[in-house]
N, C-alpha and C. Protein backbone atom coordinates (compact mmCIF):
# COMPACT_ATOMS: atom_id res chain seq x y z
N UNK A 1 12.99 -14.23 18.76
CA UNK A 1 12.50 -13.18 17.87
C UNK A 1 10.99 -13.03 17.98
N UNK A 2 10.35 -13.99 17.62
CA UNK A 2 8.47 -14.04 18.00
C UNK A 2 8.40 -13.08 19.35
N UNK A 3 8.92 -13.37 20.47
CA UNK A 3 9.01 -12.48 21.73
C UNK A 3 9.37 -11.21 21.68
N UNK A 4 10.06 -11.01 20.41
CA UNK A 4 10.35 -9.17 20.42
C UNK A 4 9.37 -8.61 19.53
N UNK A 5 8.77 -9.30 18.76
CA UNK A 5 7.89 -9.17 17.64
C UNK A 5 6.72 -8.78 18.12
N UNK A 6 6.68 -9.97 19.26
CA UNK A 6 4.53 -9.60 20.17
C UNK A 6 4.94 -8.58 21.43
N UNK A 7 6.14 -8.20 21.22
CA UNK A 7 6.68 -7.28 22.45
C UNK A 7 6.08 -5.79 21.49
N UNK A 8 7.09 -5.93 20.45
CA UNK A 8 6.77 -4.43 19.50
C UNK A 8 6.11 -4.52 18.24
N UNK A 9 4.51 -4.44 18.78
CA UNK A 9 4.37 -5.24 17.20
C UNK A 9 3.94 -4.35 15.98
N UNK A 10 3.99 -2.99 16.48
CA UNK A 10 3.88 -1.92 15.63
C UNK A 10 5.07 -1.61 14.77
N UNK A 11 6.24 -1.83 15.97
CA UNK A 11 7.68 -1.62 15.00
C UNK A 11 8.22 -2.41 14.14
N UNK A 12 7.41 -3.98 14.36
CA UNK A 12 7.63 -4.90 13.71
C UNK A 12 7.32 -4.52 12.19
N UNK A 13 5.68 -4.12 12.17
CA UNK A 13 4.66 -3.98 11.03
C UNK A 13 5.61 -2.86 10.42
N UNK A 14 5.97 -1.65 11.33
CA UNK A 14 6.66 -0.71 10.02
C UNK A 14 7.85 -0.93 9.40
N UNK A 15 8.24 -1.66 10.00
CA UNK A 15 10.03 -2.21 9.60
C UNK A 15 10.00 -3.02 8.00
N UNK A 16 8.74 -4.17 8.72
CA UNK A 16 8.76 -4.83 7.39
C UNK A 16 7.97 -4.53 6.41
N UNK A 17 7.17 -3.71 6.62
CA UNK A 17 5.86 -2.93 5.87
C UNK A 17 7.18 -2.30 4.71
N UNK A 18 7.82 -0.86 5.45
CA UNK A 18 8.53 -0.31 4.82
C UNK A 18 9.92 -0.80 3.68
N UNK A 19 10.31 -1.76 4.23
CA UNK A 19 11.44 -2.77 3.67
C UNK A 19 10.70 -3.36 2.38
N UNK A 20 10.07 -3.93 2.74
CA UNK A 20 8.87 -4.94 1.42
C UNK A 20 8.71 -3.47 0.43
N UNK A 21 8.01 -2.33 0.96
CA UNK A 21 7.61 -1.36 -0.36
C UNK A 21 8.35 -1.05 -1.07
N UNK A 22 10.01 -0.92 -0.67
CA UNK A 22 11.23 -0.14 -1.37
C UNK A 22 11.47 -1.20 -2.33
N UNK A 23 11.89 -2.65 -2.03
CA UNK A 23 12.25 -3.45 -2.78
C UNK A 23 10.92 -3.98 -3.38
N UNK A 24 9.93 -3.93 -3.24
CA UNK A 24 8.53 -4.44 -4.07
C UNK A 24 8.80 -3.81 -5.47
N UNK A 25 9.04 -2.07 -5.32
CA UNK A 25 8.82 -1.01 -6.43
C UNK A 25 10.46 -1.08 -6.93
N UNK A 26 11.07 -1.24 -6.51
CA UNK A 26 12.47 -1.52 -7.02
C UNK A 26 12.43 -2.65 -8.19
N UNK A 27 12.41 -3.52 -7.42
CA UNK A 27 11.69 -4.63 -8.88
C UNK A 27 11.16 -4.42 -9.53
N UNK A 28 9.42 -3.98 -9.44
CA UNK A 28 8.76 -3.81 -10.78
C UNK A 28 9.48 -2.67 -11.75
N UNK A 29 10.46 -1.64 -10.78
CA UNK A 29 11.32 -0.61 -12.25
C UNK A 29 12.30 -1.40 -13.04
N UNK A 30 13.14 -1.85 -12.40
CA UNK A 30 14.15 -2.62 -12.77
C UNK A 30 14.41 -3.83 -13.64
N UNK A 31 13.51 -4.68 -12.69
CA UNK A 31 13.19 -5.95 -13.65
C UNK A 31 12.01 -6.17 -14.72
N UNK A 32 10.91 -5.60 -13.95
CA UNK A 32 9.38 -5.89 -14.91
C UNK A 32 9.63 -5.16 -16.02
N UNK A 33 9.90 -3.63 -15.38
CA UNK A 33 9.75 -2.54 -16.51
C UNK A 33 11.21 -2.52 -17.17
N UNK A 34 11.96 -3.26 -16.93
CA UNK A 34 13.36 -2.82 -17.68
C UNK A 34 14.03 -1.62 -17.46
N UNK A 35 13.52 -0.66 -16.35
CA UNK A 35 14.22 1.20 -16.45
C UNK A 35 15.88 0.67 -15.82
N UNK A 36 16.47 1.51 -16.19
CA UNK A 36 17.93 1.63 -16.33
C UNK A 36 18.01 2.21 -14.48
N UNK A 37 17.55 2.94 -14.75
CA UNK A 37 17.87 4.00 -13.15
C UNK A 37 16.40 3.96 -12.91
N UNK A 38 16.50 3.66 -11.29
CA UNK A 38 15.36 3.53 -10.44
C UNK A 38 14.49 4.82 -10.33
N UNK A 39 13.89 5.35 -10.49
CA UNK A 39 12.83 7.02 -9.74
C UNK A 39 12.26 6.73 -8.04
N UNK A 40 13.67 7.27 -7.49
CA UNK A 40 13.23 7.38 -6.11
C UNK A 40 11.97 7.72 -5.44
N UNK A 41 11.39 8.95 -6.17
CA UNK A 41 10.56 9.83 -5.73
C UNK A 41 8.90 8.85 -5.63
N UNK A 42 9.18 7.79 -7.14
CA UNK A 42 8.42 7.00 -6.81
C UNK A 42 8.22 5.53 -5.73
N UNK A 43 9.62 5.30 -5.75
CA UNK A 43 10.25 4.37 -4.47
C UNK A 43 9.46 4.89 -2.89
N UNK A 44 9.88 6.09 -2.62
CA UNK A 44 9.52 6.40 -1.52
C UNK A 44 7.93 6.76 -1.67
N UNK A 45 7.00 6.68 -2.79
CA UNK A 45 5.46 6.70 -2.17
C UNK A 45 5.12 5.05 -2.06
N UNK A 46 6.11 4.00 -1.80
CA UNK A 46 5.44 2.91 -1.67
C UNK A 46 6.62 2.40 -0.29
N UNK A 47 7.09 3.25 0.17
CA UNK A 47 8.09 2.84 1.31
C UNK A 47 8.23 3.83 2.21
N UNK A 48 9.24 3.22 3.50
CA UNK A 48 9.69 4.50 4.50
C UNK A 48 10.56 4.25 4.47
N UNK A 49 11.87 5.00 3.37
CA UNK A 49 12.78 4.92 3.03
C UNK A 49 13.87 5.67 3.17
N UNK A 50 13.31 7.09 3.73
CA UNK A 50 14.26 8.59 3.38
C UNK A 50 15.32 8.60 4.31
N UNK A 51 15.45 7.76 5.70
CA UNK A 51 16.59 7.81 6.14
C UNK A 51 17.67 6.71 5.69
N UNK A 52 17.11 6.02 5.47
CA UNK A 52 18.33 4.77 4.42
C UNK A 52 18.71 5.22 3.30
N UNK A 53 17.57 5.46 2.22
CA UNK A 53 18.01 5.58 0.76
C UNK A 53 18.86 7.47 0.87
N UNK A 54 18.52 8.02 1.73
CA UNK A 54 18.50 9.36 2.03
C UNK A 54 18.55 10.38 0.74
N UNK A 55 17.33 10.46 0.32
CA UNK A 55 16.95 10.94 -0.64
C UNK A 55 16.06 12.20 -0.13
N UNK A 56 15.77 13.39 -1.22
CA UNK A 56 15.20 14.25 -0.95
C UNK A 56 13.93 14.59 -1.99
N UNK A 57 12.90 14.50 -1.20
CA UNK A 57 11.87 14.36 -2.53
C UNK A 57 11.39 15.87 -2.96
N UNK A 58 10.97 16.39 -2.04
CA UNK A 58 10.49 18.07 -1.93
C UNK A 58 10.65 19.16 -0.66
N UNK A 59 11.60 20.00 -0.85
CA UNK A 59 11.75 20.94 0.15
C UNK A 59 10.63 21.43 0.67
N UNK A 60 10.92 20.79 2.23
CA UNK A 60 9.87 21.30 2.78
C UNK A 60 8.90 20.52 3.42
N UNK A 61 8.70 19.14 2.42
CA UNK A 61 7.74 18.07 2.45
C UNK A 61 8.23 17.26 3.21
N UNK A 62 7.56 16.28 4.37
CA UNK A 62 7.92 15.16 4.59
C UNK A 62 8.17 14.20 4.38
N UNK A 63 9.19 12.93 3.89
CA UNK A 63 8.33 11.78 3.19
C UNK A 63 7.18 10.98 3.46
N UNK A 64 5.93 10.99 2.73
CA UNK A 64 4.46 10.26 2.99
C UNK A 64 5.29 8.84 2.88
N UNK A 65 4.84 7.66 2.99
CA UNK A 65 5.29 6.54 3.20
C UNK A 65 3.81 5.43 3.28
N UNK A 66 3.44 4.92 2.30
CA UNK A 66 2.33 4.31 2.07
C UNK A 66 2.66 2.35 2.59
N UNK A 67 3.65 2.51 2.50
CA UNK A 67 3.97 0.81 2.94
C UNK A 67 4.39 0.86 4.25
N UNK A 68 5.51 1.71 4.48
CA UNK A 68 6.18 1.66 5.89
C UNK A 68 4.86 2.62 6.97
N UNK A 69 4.01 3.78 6.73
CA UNK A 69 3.63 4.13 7.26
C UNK A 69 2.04 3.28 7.40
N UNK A 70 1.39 3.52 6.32
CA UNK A 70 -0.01 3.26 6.12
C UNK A 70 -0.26 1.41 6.44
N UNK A 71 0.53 0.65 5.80
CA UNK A 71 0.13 -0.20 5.57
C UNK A 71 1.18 -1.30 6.91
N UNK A 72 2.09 0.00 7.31
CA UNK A 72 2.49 -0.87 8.80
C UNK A 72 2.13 -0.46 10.10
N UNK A 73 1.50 0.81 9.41
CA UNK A 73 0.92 1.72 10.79
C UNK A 73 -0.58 1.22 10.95
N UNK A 74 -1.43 1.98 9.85
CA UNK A 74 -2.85 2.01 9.76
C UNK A 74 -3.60 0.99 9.41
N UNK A 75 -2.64 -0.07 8.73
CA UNK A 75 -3.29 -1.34 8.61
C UNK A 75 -3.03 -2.27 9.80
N UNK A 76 -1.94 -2.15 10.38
CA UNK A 76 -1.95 -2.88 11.78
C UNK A 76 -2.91 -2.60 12.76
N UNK A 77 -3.50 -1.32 13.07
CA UNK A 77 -4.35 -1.21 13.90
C UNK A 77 -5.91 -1.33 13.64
N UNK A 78 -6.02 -1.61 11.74
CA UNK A 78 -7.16 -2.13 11.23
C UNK A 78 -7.51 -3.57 11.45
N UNK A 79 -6.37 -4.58 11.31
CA UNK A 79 -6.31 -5.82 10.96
C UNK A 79 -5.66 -6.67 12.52
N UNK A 80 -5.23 -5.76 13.37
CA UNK A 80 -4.66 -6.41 14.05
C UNK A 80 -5.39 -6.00 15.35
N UNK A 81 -6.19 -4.85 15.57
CA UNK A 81 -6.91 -3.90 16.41
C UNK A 81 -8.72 -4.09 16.41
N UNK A 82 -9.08 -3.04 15.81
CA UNK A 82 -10.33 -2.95 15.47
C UNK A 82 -10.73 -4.48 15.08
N UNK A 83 -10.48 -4.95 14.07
CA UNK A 83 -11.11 -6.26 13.58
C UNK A 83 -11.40 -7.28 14.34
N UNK A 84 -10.54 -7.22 15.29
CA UNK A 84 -10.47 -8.35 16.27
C UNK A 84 -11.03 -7.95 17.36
N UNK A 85 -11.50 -6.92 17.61
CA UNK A 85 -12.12 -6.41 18.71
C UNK A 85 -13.71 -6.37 17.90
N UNK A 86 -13.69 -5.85 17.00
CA UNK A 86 -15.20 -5.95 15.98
C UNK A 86 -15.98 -7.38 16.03
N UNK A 87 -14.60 -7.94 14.81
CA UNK A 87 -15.42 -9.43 15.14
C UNK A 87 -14.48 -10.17 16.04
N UNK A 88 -14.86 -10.41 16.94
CA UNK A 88 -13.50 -11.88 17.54
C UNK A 88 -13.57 -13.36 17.13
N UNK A 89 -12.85 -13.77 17.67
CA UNK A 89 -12.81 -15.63 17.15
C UNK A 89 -11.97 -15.59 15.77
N UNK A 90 -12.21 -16.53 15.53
CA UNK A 90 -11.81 -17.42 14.11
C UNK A 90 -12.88 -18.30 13.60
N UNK A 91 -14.21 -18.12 13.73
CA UNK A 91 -15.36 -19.07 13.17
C UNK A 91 -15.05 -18.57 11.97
N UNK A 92 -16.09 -19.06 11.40
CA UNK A 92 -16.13 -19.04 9.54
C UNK A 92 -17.08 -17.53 9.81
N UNK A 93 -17.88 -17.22 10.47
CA UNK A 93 -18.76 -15.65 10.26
C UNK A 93 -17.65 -14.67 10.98
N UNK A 94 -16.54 -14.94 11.95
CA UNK A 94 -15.92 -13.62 12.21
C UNK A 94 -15.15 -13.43 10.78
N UNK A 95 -14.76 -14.60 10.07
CA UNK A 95 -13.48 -14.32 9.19
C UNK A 95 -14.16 -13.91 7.95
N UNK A 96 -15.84 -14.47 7.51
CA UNK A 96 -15.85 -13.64 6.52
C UNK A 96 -16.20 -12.10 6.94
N UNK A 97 -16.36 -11.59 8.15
CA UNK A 97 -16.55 -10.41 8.55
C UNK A 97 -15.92 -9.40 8.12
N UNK A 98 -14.37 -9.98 9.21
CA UNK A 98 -12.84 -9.17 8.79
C UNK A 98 -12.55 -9.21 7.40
N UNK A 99 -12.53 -10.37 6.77
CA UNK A 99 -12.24 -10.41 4.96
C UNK A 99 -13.63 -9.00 4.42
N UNK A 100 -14.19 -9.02 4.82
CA UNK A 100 -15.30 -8.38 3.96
C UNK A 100 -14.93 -7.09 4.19
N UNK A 101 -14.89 -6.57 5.31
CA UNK A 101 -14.60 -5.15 5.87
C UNK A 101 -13.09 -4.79 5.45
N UNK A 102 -12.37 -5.41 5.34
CA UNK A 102 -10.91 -5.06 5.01
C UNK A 102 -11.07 -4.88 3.83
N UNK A 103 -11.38 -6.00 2.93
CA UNK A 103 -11.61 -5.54 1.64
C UNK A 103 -12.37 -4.85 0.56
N UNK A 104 -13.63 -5.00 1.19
CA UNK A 104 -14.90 -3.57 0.52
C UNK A 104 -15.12 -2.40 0.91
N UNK A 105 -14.50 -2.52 2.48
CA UNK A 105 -14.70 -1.37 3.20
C UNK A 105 -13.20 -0.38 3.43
N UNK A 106 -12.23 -0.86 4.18
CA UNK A 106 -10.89 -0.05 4.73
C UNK A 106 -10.38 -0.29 3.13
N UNK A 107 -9.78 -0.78 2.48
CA UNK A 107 -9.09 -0.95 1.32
C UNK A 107 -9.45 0.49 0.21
N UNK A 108 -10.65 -0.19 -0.48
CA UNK A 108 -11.13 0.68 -1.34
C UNK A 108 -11.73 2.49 -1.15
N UNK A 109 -11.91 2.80 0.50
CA UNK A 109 -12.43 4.01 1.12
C UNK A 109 -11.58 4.78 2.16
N UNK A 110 -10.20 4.09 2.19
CA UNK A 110 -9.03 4.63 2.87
C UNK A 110 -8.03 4.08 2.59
N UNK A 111 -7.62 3.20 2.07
CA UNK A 111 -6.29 2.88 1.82
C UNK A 111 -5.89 3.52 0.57
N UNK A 112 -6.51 2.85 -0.59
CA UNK A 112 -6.55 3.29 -1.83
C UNK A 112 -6.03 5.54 -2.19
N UNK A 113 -7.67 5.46 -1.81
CA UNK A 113 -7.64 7.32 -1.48
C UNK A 113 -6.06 7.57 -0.75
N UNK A 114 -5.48 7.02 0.35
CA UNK A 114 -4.41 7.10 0.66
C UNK A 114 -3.37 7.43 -0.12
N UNK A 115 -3.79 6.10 -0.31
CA UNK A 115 -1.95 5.86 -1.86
C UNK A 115 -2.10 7.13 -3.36
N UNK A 116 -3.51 7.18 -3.92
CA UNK A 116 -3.50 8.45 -4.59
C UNK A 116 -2.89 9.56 -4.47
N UNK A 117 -3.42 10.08 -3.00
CA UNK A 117 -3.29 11.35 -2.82
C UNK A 117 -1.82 11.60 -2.30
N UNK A 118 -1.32 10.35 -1.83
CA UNK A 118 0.73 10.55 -1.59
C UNK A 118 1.33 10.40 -2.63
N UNK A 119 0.65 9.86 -4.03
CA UNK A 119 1.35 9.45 -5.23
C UNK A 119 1.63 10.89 -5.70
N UNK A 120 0.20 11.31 -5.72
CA UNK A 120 -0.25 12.91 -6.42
C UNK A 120 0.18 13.77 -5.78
N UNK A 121 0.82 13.90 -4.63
CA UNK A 121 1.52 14.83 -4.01
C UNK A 121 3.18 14.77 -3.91
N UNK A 122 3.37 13.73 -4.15
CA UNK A 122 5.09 13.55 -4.49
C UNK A 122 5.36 13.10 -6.24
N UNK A 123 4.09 12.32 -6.82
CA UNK A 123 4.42 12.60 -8.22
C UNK A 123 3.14 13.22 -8.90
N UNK A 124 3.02 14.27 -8.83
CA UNK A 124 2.24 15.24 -9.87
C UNK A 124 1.88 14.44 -11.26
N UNK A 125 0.38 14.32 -11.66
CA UNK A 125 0.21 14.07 -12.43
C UNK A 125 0.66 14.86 -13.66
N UNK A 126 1.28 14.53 -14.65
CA UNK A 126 1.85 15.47 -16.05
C UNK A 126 0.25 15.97 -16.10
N UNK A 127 0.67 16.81 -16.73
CA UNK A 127 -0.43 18.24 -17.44
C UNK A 127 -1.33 18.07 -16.81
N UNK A 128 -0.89 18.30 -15.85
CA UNK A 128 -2.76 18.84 -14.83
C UNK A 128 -3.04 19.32 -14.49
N UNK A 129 -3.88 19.92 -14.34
CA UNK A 129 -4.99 21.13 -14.27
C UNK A 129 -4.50 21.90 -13.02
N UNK A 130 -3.40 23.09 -13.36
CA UNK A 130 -3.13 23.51 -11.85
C UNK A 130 -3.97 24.37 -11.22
N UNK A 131 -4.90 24.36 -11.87
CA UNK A 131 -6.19 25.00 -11.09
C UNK A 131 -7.31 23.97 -9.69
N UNK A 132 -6.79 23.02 -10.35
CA UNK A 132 -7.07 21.61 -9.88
C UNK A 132 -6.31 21.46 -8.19
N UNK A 133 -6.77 21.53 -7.03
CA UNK A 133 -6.10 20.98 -6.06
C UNK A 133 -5.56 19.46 -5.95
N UNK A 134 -4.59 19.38 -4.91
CA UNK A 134 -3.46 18.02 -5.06
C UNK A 134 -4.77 16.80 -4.61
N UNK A 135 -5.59 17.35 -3.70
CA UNK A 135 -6.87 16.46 -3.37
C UNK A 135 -7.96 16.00 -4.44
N UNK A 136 -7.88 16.84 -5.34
CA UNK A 136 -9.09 16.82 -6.47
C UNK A 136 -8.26 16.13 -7.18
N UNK A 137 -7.28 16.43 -7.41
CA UNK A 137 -6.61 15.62 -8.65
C UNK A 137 -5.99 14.30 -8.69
N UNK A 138 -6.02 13.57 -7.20
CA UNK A 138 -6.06 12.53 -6.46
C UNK A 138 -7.32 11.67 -6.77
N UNK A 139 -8.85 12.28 -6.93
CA UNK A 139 -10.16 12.20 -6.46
C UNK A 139 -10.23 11.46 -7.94
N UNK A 140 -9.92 12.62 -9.05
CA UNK A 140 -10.36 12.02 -9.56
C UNK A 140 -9.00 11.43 -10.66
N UNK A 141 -8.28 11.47 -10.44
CA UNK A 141 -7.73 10.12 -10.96
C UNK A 141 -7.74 8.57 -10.18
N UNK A 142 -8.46 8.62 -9.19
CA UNK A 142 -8.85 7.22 -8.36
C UNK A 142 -9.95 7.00 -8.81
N UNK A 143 -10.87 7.88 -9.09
CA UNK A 143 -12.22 7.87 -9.75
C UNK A 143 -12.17 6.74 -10.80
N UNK A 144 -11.51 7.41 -11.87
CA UNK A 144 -11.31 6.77 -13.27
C UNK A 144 -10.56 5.53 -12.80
N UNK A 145 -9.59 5.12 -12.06
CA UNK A 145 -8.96 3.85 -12.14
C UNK A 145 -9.57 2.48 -11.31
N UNK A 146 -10.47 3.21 -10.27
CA UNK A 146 -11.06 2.47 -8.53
C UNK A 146 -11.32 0.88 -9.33
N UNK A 147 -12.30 0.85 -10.37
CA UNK A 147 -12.84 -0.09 -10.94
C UNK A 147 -11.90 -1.41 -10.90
N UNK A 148 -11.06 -1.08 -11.94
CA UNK A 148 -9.59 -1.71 -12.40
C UNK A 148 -8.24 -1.90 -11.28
N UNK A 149 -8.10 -1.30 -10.33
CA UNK A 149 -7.12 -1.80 -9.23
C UNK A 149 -8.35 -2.15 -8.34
N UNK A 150 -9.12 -2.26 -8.12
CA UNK A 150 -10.01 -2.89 -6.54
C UNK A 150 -10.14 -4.47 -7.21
N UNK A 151 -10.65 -4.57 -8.45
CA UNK A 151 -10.77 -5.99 -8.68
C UNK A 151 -9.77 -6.67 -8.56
N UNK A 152 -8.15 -5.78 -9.62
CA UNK A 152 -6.95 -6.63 -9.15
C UNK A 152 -6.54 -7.14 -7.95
N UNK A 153 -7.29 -6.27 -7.19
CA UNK A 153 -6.36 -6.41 -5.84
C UNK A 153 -7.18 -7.32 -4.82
N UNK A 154 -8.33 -7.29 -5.17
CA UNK A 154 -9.70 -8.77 -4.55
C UNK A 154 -9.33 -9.71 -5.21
N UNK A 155 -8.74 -10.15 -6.65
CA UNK A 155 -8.11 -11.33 -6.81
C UNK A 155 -6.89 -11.78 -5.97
N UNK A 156 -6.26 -10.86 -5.54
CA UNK A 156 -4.88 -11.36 -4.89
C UNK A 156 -4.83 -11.24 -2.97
N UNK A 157 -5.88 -10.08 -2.64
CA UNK A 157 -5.82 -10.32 -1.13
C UNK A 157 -7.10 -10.67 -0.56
N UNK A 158 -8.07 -11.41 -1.22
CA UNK A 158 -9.52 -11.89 -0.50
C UNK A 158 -9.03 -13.65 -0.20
N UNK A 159 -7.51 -14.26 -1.32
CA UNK A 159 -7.93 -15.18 -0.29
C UNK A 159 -6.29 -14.68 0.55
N UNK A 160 -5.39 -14.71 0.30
CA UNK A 160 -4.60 -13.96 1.01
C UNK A 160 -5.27 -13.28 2.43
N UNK A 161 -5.90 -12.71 2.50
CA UNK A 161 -6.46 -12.03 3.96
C UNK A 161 -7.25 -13.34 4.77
N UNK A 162 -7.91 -13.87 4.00
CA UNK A 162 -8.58 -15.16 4.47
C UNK A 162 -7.93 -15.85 5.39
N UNK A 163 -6.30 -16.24 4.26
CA UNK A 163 -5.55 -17.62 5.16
C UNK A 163 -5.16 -16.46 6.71
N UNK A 164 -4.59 -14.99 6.28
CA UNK A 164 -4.20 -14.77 7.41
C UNK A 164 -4.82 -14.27 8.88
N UNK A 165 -6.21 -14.01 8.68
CA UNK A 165 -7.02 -14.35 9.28
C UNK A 165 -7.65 -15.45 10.05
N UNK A 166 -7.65 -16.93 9.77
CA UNK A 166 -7.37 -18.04 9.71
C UNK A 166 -6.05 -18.36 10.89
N UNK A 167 -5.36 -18.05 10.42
CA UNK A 167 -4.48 -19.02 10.76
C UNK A 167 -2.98 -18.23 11.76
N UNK A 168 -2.69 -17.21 10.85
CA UNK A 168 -1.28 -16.00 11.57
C UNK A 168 -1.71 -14.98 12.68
N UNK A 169 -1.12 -15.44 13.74
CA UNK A 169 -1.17 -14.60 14.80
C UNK A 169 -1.08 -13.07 14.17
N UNK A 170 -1.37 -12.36 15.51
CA UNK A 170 -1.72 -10.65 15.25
C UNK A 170 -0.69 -10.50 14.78
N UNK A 171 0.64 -10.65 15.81
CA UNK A 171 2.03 -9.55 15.51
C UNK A 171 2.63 -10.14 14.51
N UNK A 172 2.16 -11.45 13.62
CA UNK A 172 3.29 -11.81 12.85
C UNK A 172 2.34 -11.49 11.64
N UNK A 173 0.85 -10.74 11.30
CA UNK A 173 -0.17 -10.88 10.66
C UNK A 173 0.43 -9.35 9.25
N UNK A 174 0.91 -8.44 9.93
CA UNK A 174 1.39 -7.34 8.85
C UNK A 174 3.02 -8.30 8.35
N UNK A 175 4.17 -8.73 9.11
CA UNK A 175 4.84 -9.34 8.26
C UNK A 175 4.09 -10.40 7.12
N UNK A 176 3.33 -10.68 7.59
CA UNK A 176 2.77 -12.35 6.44
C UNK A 176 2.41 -11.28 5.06
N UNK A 177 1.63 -9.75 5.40
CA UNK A 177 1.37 -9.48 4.77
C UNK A 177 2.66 -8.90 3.82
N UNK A 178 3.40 -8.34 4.45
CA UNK A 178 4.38 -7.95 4.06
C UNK A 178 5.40 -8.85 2.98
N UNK A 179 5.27 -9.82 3.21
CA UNK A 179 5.97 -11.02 2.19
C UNK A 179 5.08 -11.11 1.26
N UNK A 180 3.59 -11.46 1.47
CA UNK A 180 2.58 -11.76 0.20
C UNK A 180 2.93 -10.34 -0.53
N UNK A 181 2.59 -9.21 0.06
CA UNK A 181 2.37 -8.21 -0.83
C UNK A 181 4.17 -7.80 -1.40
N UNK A 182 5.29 -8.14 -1.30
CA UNK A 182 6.20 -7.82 -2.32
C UNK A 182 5.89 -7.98 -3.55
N UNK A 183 4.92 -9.59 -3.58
CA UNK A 183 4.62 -9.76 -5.26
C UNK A 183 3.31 -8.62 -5.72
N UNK A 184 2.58 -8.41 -4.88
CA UNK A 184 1.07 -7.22 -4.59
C UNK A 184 1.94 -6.08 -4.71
N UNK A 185 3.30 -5.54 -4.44
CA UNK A 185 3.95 -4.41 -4.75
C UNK A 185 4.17 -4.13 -5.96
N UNK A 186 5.00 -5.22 -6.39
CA UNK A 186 5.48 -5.23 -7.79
C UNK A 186 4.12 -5.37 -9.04
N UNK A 187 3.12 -5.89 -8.90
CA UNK A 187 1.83 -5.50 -9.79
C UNK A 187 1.22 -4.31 -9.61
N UNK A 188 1.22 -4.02 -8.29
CA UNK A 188 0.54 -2.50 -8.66
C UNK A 188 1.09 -1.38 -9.00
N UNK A 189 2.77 -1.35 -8.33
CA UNK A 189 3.32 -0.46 -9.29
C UNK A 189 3.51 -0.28 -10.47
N UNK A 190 3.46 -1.37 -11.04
CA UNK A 190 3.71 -1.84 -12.47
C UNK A 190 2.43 -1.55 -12.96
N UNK A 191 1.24 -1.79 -12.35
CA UNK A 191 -0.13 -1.17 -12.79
C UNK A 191 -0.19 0.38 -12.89
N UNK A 192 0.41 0.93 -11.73
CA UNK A 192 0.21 2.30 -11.58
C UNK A 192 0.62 2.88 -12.55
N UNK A 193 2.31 2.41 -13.30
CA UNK A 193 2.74 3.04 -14.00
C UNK A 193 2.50 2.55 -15.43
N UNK A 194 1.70 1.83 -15.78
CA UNK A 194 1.33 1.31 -17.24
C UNK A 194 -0.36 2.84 -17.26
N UNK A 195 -1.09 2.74 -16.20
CA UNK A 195 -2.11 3.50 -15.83
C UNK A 195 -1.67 5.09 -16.67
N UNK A 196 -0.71 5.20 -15.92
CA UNK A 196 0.10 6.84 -16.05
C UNK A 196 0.52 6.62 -17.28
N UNK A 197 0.82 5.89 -18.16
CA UNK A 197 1.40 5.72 -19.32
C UNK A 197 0.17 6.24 -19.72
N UNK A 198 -0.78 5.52 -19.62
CA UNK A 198 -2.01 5.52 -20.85
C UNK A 198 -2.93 6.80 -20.25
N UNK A 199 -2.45 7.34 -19.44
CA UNK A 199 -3.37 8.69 -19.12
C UNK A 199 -2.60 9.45 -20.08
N UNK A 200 -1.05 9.77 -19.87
CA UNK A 200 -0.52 10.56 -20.76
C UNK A 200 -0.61 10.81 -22.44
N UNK A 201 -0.33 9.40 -22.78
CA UNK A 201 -0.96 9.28 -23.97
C UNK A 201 -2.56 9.99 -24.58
N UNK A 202 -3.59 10.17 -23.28
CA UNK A 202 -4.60 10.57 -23.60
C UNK A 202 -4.98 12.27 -23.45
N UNK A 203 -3.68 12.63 -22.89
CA UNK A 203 -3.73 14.35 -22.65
C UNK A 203 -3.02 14.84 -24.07
């Protein structure tokens, strides 16, 4: 298996990227939050799900896919590509390099903005300004929250990125992530949607 893995290691990253997001957000509805029936529509902005679960989110639309695409696509060629070509080695200055840049830099100025603007385009914020474009209204509801999910998420992947930096080969480096972040799934969805709670409450 390792041999088919460093053979395909992109298909590897989206397979398990995408698998981890469906069941990450499945849990936090089910179990954390107690909901009776799952909300697909939100399932599939944290997975690449639409030919398994075969669900239909919006005529017309593609499914965006923030785990299976972004974070097995665009983070593999961040973390597994660029970084290692940026800084190389494993000394203690390449790794706080990659840790630093992944996390102050790609995370918070493309990943993040990412996940907004696929949330806000497959789940519409309630009462919002339809004068407001799907980009603006992305902008600035990341605006108001950036503070409060960037810290959560530097508690849970600065040392997380560390060990895997450290220590997990490239092609097995998005699965490692992929296992850490089921529990990183299930808090931020569960963040996202406590977030959306208390925006609504405030319209």
């Amino acid at each position: 298996m390792d041999r088919w893995c460093a053979r395909f290691p992109v298909i590897w990253a989206l397979l398990t990227a995408g698998v981890k997001g469906a069941l990450g957000d499945t849990i936090a509805q089910r179990i954390v939050e107690q909901k009776h029936t799952t909300d697909l529509r939100r399932t599939a902005v944290y997975s690449e799900v639409k030919k398994y679960l075969q669900i239909t989110v919006m005529t017309g639309l593609p499914l965006a896919s923030f785990s299976g695409l972004y974070l097995g696509g665009v983070q593999y060629f961040v973390q597994c590509r660029f970084l290692e070509w940026a800084f190389p080695g494993r000394g203690l200055a390449s790794i706080i390099k990659k840790v630093g840049f992944d996390q102050f830099v790609h995370i918070p100025f493309a990943a993040y903005p990412c996940l907004y603007l696929i949330k806000e385009a497959f789940m519409p914020t309630k009462n919002a300004d339809p004068s407001q474009s799907i980009i603006a209204r992305a902008a600035n509801k990341y605006q108001n929250e950036a503070l409060e999910v960037n810290v959560t998420l530097w508690k849970f992947w600065i040392p997380a990125t560390t060990v895997g930096f450290t220590f997990i080969p490239t092609h097995w480096r998005i699965p490692y992530n992929s296992g850490l972040s089921l529990a990183w799934t299930i808090i931020l969805s569960n963040m996202q949607a406590r977030l959306d709670s208390q925006q609504m409450k405030k319209s």
